[in-house]
C-alpha atoms as a PDB file:
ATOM      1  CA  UNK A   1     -22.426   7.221   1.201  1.00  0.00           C
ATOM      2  CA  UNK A   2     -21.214   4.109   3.449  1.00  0.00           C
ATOM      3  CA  UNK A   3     -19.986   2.819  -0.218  1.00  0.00           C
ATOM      4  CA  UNK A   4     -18.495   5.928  -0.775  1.00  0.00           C
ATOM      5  CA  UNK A   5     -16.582   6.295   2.497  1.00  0.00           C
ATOM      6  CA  UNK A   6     -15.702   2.407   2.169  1.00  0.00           C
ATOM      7  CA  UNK A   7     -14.092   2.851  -1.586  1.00  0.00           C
ATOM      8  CA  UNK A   8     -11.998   5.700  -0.223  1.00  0.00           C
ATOM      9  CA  UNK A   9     -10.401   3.985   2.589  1.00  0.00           C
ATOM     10  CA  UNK A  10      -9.384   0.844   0.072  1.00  0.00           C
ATOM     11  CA  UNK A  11      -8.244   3.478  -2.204  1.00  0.00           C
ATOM     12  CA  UNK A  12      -6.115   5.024   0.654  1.00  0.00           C
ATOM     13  CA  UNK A  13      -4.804   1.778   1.628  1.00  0.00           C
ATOM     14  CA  UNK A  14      -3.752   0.787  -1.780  1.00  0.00           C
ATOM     15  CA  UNK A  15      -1.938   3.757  -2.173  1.00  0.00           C
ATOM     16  CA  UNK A  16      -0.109   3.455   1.465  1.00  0.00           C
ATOM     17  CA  UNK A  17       0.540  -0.622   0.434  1.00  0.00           C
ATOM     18  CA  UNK A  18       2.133   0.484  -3.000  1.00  0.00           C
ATOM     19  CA  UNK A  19       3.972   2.768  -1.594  1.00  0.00           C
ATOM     20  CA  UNK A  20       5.662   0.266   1.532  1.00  0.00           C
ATOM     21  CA  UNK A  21       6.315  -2.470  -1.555  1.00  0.00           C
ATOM     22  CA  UNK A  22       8.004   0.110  -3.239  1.00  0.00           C
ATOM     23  CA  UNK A  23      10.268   1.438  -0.182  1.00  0.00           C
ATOM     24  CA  UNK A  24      10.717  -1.711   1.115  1.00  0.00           C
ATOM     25  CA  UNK A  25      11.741  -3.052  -2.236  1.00  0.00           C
ATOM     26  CA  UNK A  26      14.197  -0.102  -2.618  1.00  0.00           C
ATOM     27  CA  UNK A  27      15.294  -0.070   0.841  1.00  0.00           C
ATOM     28  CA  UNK A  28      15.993  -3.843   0.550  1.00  0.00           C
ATOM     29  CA  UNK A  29      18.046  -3.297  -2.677  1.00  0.00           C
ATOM     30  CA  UNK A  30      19.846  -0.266  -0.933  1.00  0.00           C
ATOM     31  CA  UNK A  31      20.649  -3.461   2.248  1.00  0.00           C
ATOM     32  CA  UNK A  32      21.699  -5.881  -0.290  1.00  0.00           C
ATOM     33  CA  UNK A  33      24.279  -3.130  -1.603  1.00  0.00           C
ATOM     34  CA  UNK A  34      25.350  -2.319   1.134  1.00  0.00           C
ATOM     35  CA  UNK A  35      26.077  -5.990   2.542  1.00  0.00           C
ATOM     36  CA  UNK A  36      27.687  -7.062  -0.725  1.00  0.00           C
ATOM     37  CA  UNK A  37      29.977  -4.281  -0.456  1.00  0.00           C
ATOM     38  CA  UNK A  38      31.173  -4.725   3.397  1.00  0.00           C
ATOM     39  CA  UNK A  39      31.884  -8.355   2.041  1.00  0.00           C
ATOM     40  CA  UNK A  40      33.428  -8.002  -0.601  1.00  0.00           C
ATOM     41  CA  UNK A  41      35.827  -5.351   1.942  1.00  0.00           C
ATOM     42  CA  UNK A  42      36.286  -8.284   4.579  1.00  0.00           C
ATOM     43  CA  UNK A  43      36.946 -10.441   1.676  1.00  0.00           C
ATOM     44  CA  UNK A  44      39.407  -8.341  -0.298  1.00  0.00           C
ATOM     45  CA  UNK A  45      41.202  -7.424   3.412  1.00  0.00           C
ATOM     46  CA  UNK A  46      41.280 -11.518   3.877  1.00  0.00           C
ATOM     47  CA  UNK A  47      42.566 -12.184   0.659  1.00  0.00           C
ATOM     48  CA  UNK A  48      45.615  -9.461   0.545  1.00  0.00           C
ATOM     49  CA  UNK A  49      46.643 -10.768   4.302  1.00  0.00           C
ATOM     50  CA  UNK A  50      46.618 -13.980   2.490  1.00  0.00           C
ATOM     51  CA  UNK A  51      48.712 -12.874  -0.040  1.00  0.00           C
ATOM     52  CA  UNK A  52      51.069 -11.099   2.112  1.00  0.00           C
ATOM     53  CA  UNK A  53      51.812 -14.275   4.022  1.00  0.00           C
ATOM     54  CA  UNK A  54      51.961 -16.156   0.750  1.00  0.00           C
ATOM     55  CA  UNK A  55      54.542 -14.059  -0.628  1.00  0.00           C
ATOM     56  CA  UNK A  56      56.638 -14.244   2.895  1.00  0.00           C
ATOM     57  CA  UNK A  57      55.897 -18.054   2.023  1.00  0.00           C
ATOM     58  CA  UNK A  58      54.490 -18.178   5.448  1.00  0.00           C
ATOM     59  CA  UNK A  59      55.399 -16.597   8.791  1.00  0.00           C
ATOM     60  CA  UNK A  60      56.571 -17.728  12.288  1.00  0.00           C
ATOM     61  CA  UNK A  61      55.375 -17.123  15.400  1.00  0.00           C
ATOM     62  CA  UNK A  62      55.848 -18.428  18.908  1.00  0.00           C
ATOM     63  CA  UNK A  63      54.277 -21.665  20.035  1.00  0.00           C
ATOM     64  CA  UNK A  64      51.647 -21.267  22.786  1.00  0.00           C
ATOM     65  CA  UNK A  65      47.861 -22.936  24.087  1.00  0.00           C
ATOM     66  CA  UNK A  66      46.210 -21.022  22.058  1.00  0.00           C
ATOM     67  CA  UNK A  67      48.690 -21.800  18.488  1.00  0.00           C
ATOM     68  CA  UNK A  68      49.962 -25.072  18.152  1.00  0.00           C
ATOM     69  CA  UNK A  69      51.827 -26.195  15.354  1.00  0.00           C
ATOM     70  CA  UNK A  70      49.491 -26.645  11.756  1.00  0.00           C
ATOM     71  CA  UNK A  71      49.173 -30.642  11.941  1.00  0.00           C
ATOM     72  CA  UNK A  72      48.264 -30.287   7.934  1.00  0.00           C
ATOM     73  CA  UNK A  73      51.090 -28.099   6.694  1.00  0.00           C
ATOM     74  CA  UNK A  74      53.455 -30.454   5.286  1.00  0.00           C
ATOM     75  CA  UNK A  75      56.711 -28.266   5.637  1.00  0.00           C
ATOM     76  CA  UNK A  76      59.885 -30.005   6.785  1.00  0.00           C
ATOM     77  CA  UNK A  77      60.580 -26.358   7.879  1.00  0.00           C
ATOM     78  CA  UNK A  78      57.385 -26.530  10.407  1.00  0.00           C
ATOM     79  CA  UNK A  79      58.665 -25.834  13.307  1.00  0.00           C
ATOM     80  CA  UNK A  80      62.442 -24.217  14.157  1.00  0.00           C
ATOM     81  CA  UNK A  81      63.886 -23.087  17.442  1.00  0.00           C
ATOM     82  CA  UNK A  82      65.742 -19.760  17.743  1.00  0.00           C
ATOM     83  CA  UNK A  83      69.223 -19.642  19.163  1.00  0.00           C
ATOM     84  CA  UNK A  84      67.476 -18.697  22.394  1.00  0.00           C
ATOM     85  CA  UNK A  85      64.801 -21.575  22.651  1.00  0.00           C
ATOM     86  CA  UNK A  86      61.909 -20.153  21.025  1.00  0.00           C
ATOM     87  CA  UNK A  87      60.188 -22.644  19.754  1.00  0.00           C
ATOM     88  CA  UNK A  88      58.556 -21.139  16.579  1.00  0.00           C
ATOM     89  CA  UNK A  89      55.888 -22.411  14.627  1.00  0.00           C
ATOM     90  CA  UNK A  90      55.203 -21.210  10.038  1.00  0.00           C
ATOM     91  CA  UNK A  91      51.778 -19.918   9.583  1.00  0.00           C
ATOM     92  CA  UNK A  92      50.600 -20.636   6.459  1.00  0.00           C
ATOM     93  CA  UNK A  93      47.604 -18.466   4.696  1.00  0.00           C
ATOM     94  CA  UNK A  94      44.530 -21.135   5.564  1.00  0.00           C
ATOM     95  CA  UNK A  95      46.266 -21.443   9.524  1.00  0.00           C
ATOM     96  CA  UNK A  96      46.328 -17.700   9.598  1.00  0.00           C
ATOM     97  CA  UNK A  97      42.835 -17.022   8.158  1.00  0.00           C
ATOM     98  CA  UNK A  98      41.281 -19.657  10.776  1.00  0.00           C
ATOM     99  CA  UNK A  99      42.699 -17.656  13.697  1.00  0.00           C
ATOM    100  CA  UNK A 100      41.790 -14.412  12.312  1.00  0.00           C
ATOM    101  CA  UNK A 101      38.250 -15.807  12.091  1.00  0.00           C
ATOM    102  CA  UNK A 102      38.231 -16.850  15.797  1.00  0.00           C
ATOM    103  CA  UNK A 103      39.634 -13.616  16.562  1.00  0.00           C
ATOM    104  CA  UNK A 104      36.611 -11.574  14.594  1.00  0.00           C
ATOM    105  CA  UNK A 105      33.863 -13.779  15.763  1.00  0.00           C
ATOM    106  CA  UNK A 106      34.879 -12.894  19.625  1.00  0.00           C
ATOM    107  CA  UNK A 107      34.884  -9.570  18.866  1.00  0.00           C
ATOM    108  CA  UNK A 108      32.049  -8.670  16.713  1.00  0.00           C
ATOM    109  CA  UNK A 109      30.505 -11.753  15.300  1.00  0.00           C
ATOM    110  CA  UNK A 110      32.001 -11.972  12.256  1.00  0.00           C
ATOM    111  CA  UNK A 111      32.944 -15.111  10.867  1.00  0.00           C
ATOM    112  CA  UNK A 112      35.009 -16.578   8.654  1.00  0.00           C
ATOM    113  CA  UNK A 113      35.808 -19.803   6.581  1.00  0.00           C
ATOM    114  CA  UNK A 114      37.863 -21.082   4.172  1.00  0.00           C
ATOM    115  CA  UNK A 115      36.640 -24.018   2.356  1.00  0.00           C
ATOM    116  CA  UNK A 116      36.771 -26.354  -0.535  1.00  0.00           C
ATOM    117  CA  UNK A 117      35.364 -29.445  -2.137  1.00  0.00           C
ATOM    118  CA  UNK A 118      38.662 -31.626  -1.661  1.00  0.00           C
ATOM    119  CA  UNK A 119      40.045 -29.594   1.912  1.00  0.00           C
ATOM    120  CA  UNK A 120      43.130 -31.082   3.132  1.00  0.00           C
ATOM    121  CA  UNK A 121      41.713 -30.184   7.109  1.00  0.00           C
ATOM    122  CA  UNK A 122      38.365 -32.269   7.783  1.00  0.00           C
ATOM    123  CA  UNK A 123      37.143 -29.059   9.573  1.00  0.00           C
ATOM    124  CA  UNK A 124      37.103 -26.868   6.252  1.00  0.00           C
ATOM    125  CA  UNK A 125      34.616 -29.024   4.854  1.00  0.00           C
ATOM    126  CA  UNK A 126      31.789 -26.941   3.337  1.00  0.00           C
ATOM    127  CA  UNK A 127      28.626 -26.582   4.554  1.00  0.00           C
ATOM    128  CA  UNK A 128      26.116 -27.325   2.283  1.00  0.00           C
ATOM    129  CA  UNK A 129      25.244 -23.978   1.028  1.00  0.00           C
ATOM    130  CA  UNK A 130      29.003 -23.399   0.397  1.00  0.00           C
ATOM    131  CA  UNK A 131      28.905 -26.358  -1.567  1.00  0.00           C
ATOM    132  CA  UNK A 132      26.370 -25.034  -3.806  1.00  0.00           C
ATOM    133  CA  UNK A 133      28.325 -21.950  -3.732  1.00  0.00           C
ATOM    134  CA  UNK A 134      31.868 -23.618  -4.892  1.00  0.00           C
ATOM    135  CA  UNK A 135      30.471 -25.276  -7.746  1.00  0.00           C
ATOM    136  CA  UNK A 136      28.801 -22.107  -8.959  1.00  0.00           C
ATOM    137  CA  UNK A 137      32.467 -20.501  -8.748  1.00  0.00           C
ATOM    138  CA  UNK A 138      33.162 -23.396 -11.178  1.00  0.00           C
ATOM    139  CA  UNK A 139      30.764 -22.871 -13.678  1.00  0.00           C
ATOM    140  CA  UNK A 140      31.735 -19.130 -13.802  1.00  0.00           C
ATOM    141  CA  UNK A 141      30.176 -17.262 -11.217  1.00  0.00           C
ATOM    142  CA  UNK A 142      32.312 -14.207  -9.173  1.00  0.00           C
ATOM    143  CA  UNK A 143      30.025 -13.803  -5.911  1.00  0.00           C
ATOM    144  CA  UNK A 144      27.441 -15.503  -3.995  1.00  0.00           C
ATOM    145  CA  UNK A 145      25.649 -13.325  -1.163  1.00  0.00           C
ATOM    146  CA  UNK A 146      22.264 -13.564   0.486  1.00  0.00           C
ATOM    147  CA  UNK A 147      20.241 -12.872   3.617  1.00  0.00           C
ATOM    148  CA  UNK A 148      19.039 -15.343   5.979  1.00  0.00           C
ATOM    149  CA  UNK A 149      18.191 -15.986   9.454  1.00  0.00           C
ATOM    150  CA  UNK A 150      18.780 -18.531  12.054  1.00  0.00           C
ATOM    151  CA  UNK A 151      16.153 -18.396  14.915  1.00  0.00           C
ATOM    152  CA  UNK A 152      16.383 -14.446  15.849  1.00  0.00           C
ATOM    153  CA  UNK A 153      19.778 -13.923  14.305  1.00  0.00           C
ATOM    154  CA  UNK A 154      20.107 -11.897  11.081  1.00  0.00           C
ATOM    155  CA  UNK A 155      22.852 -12.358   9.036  1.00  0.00           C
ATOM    156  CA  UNK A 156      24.418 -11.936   5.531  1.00  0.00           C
ATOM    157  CA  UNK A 157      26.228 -14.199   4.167  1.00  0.00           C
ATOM    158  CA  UNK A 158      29.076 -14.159   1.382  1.00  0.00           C
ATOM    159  CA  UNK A 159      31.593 -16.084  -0.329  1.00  0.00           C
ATOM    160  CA  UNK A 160      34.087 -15.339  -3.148  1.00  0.00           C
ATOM    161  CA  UNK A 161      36.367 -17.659  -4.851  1.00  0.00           C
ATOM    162  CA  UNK A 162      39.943 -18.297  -4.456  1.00  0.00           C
ATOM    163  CA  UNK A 163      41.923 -19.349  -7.767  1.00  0.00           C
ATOM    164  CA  UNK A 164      45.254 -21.163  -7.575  1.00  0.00           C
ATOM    165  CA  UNK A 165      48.512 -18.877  -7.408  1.00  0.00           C
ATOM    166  CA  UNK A 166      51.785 -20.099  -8.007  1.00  0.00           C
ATOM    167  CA  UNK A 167      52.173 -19.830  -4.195  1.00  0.00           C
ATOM    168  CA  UNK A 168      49.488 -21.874  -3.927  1.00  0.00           C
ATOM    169  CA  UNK A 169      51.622 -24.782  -5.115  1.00  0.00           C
ATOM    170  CA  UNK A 170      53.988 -25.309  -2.580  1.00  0.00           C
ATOM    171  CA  UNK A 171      50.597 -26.264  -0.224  1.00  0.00           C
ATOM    172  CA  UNK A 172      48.188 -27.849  -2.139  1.00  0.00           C
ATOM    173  CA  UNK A 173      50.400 -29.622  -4.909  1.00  0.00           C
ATOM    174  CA  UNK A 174      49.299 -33.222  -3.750  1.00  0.00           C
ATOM    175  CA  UNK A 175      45.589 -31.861  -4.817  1.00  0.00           C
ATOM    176  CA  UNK A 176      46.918 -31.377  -8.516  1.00  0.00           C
ATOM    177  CA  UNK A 177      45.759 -28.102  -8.977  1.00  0.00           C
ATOM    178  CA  UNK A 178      46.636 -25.815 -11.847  1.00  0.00           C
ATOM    179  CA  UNK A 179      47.296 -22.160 -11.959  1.00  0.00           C
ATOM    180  CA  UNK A 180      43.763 -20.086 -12.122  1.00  0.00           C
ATOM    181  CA  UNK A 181      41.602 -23.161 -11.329  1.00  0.00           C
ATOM    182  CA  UNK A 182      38.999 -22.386  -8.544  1.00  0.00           C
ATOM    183  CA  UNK A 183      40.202 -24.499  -5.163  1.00  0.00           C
ATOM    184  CA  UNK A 184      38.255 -23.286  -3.215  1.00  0.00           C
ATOM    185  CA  UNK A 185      36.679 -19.984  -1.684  1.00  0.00           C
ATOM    186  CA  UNK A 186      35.935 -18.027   1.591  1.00  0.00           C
ATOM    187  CA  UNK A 187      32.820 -17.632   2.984  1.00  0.00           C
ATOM    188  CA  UNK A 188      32.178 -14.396   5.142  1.00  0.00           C
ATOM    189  CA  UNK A 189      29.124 -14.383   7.657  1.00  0.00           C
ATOM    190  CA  UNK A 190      28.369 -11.373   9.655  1.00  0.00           C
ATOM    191  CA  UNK A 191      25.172  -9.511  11.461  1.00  0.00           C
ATOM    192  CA  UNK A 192      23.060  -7.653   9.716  1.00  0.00           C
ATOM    193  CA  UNK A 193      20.100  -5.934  11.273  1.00  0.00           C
ATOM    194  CA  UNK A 194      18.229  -5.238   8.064  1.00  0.00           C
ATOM    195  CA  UNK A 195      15.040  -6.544   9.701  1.00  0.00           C
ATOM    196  CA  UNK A 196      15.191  -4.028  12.363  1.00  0.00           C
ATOM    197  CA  UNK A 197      15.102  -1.703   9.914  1.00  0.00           C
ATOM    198  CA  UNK A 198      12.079  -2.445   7.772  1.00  0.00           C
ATOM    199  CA  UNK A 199      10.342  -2.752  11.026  1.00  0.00           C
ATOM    200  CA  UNK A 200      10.613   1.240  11.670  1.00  0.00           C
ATOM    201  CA  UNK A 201       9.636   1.392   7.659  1.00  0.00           C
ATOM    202  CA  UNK A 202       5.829  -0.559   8.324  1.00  0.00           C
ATOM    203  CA  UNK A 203       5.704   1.067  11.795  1.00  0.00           C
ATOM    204  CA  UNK A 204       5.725   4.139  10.181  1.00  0.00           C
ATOM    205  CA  UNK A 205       3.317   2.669   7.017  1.00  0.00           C
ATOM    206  CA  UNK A 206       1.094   1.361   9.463  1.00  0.00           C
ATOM    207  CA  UNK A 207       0.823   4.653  11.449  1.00  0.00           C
ATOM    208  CA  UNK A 208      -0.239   6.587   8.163  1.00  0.00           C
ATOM    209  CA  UNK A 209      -2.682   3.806   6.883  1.00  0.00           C
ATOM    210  CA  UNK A 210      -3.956   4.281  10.294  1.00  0.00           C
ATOM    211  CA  UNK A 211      -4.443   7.379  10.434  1.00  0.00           C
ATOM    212  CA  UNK A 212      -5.647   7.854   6.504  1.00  0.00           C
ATOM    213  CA  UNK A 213      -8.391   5.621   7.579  1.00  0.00           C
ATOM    214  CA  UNK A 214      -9.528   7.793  10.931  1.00  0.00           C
ATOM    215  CA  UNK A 215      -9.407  10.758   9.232  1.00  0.00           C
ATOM    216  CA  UNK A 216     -11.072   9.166   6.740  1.00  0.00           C
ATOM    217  CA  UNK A 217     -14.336   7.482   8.210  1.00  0.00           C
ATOM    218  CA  UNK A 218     -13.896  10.767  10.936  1.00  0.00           C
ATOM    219  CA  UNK A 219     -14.454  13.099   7.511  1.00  0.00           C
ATOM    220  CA  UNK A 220     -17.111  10.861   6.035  1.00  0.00           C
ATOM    221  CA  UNK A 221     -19.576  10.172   8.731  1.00  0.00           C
ATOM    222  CA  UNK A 222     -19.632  14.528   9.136  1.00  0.00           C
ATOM    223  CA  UNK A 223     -20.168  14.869   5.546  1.00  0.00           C
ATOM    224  CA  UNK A 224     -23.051  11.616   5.908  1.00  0.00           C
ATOM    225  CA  UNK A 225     -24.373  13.737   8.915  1.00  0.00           C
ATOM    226  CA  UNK A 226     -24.710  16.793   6.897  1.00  0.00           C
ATOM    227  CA  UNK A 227     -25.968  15.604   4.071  1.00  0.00           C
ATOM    228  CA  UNK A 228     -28.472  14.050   6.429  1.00  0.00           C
ATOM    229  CA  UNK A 229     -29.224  17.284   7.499  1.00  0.00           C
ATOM    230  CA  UNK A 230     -29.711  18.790   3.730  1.00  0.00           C
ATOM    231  CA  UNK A 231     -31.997  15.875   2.583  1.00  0.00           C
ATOM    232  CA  UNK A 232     -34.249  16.450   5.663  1.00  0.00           C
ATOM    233  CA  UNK A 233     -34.250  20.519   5.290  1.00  0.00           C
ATOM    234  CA  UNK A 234     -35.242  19.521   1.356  1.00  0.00           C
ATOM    235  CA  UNK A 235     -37.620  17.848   2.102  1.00  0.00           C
ATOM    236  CA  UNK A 236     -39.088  19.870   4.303  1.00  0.00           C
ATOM    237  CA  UNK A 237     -38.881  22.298   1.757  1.00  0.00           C
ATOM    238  CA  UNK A 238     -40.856  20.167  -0.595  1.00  0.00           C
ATOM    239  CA  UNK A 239     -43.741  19.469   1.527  1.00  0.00           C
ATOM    240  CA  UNK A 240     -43.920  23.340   2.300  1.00  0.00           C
ATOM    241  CA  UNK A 241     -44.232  23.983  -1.394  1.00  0.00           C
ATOM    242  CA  UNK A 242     -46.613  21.266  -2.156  1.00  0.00           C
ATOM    243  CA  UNK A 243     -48.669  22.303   0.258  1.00  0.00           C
ATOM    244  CA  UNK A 244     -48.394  26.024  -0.856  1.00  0.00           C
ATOM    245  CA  UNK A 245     -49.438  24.625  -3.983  1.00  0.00           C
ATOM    246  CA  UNK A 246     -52.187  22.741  -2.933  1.00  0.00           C
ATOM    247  CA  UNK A 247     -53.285  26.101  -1.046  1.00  0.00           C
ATOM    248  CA  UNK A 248     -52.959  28.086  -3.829  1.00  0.00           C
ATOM    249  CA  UNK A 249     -55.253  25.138  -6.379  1.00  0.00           C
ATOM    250  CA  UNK A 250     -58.032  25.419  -2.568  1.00  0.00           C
ATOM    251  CA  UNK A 251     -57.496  29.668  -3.231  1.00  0.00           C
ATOM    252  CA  UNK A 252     -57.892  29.304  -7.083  1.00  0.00           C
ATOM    253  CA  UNK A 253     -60.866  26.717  -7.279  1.00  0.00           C
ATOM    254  CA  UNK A 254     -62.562  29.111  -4.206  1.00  0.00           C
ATOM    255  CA  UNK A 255     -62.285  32.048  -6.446  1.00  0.00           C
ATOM    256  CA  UNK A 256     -63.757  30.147  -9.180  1.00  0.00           C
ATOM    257  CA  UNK A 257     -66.807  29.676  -7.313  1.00  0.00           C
ATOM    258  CA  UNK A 258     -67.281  32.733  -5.993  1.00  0.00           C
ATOM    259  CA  UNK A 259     -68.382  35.077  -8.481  1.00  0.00           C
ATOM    260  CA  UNK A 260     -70.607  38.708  -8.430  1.00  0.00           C
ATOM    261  CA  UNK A 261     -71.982  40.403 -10.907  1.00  0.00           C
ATOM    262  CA  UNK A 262     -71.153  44.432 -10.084  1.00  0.00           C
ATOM    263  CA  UNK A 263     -71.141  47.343 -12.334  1.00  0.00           C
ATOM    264  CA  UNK A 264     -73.260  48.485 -15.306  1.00  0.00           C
ATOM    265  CA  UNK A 265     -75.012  45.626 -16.789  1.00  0.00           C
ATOM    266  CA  UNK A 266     -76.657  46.507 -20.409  1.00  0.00           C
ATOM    267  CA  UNK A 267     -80.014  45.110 -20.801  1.00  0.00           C
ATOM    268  CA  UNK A 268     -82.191  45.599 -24.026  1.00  0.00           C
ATOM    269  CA  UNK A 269     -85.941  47.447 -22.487  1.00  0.00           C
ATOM    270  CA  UNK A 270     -88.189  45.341 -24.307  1.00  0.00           C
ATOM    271  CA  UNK A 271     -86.624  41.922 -24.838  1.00  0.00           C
ATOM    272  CA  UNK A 272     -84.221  42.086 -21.555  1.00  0.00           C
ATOM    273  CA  UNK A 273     -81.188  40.384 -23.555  1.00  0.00           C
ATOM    274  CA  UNK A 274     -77.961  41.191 -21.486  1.00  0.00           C
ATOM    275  CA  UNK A 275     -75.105  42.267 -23.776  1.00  0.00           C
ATOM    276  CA  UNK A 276     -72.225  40.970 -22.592  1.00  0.00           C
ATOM    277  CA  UNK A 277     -68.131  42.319 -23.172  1.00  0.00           C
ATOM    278  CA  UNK A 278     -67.489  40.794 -26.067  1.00  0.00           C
ATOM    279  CA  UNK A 279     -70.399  42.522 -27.450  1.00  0.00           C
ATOM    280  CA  UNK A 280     -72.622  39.422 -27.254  1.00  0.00           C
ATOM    281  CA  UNK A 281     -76.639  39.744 -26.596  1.00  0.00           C
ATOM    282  CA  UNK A 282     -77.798  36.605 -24.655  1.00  0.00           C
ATOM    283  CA  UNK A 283     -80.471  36.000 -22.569  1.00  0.00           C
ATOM    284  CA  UNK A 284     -80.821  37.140 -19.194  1.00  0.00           C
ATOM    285  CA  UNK A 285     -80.488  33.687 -17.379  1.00  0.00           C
ATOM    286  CA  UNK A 286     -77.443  32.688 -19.544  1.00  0.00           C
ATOM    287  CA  UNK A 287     -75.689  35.797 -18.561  1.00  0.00           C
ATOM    288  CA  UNK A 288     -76.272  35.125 -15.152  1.00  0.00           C
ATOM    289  CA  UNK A 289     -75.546  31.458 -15.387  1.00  0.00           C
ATOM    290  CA  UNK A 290     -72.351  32.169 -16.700  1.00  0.00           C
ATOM    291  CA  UNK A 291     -71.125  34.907 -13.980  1.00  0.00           C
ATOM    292  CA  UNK A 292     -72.652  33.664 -10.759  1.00  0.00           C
ATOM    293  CA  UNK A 293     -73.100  30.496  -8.918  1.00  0.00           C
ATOM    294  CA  UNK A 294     -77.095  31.232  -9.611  1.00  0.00           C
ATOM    295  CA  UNK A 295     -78.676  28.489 -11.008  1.00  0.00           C
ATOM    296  CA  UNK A 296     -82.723  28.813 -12.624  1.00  0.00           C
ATOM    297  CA  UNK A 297     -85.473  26.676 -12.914  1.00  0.00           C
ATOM    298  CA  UNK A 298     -88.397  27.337 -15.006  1.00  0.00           C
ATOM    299  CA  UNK A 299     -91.776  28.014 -14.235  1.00  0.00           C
ATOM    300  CA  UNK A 300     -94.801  30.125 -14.889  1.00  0.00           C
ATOM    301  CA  UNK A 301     -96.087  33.364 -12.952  1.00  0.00           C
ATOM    302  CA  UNK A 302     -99.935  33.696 -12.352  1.00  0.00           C
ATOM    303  CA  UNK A 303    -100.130  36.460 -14.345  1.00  0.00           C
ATOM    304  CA  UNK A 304     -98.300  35.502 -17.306  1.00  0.00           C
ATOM    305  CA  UNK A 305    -100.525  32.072 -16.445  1.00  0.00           C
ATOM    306  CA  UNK A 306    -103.393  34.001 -17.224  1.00  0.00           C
ATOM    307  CA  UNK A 307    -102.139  35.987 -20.104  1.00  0.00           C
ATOM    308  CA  UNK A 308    -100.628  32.963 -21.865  1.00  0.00           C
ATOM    309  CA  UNK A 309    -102.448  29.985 -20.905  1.00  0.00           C
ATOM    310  CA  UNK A 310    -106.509  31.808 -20.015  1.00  0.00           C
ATOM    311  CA  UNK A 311    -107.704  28.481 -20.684  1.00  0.00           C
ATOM    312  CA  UNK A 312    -106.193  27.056 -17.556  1.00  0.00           C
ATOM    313  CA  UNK A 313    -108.041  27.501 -14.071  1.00  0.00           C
ATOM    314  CA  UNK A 314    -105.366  27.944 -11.292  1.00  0.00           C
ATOM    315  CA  UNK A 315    -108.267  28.504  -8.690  1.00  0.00           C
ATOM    316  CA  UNK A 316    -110.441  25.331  -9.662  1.00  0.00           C
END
């Protein structure tokens, strides 16, 4: 029974462990979805403000702290000063995609970074996952996007490539580039609490397994308890009929013994044969032999001493 009770609970849990790979598989597919397609959003957004700029061939805006003039934008039209004194400063696509990142990342965490294998700014070197990344864009590939975590931070990150544009030129002509050639890309990194998530999924696993298995050895050790119960009432039930048997052999073998003659006994008058119901004559101690417990021994009467043997003195 113990086997029994054992083989269903590993049964139970194999079907509760099945069934968490194959949520948490799904579920995991349903995150990775999900995070490719916020992304690819933040990316697209990025890339038409980018464009937007490009086609204005770059925009001005005051000069303050917190934007100083682009010390890598080679532009002899930099910096102007309106007829009123403004000084005003061109932001150019990479410039206005670095402040947008610092803007994102103090608000919700969100970061991003535009990078390439031969940056003209030291500081949009690539890391060395986006250098993996950038060469895969080279050799063909439209997206990179995965998971990871950094001590209890959980994050997804992305990156998509960006191709050269005519407007492209005006920038990054030093670099030789040609139109539709992968420069570079931008590489998106923002929470994801994904882990949080499948936490709640083998919470709630574990809470069924649990509970399967209760029930389970709960269920089993009544049934072990009642069949307890039926093995002892059968064989109690056993040793009542054996020994209703062996009463009924002691009854039988006493009736065996323990027989009468009664009734109307035919006996022949002169020779004393006994005829008995199969029609049989036999002599009188066979007949009683065989329907009593009497037993005889032989011997010879005084008289029928004297009639058969007158030859023989008893007295002398």
């Amino acid at each position: 029974m113990k086997t029994g009770i054992l083989a269903v609970v590993v049964f139970w849990l194999s079907i509760v462990g099945i069934s968490f790979w194959w949520n948490l598989t799904d579920e995991k597919k349903e995150h990775e979805q999900l995070a490719f397609e916020t992304a690819r959003a933040f990316f697209q957004q990025i890339v038409i403000t980018r464009a937007w700029n490009s086609s204005h061939v770059g925009v001005y805006v005051p000069v303050t702290a917190s934007v100083r003039p682009n010390p890598y934008l080679d532009d002899p039209l930099r910096d102007v000063v309106t007829d009123k004194g403004v000084k005003l400063t061109k932001i150019n696509p990479a410039y206005m995609t670095r402040q947008i990142s610092e803007i994102t990342t103090r608000y919700n965490g969100i970061q991003f970074h535009i990078t390439s294998r031969n940056p003209i700014r030291p500081e949009n070197a690539p890391a060395e996952w986006e250098k993996k990344w950038l060469k895969s864009f080279e050799e063909g590939a439209v997206e990179k996007g995965e998971f990871y975590t950094k001590g209890s931070d959980h994050s997804f990150r992305y990156m998509g490539p960006l191709t050269v544009e005519e407007s492209c030129l005006k920038c990054h002509e030093k670099q030789s580039y040609t139109l539709g050639q992968v420069r570079g890309g931008i590489s998106i990194i923002f929470p994801y609490l994904a882990e949080e998530r499948n936490t709640a999924m083998v919470l709630g696993h574990g809470i069924i397994a649990i509970a399967g298995v209760i029930f389970t050895l709960i269920g089993g050790t009544l049934l072990e308890r009642k069949r307890t119960q039926l093995v002892q009432t059968n064989k109690s039930l056993e040793k009542g009929i054996e020994e209703r048997e062996q009463l009924i052999t002691q009854l039988q073998d006493a009736n065996n013994q323990i027989k009468t003659l009664t009734g109307i006994i035919p006996i022949c008058m002169y020779c004393k044969e006994i005829r008995d119901d199969k029609g049989y004559w036999n002599r009188l101690e066979k007949f009683i032999g065989e329907n009593s417990t009497a037993e005889f021994s032989h011997g010879i009467c005084p008289k029928c001493m004297k009639e058969r043997h007158p030859d023989i003195d008893l007295e002398g």
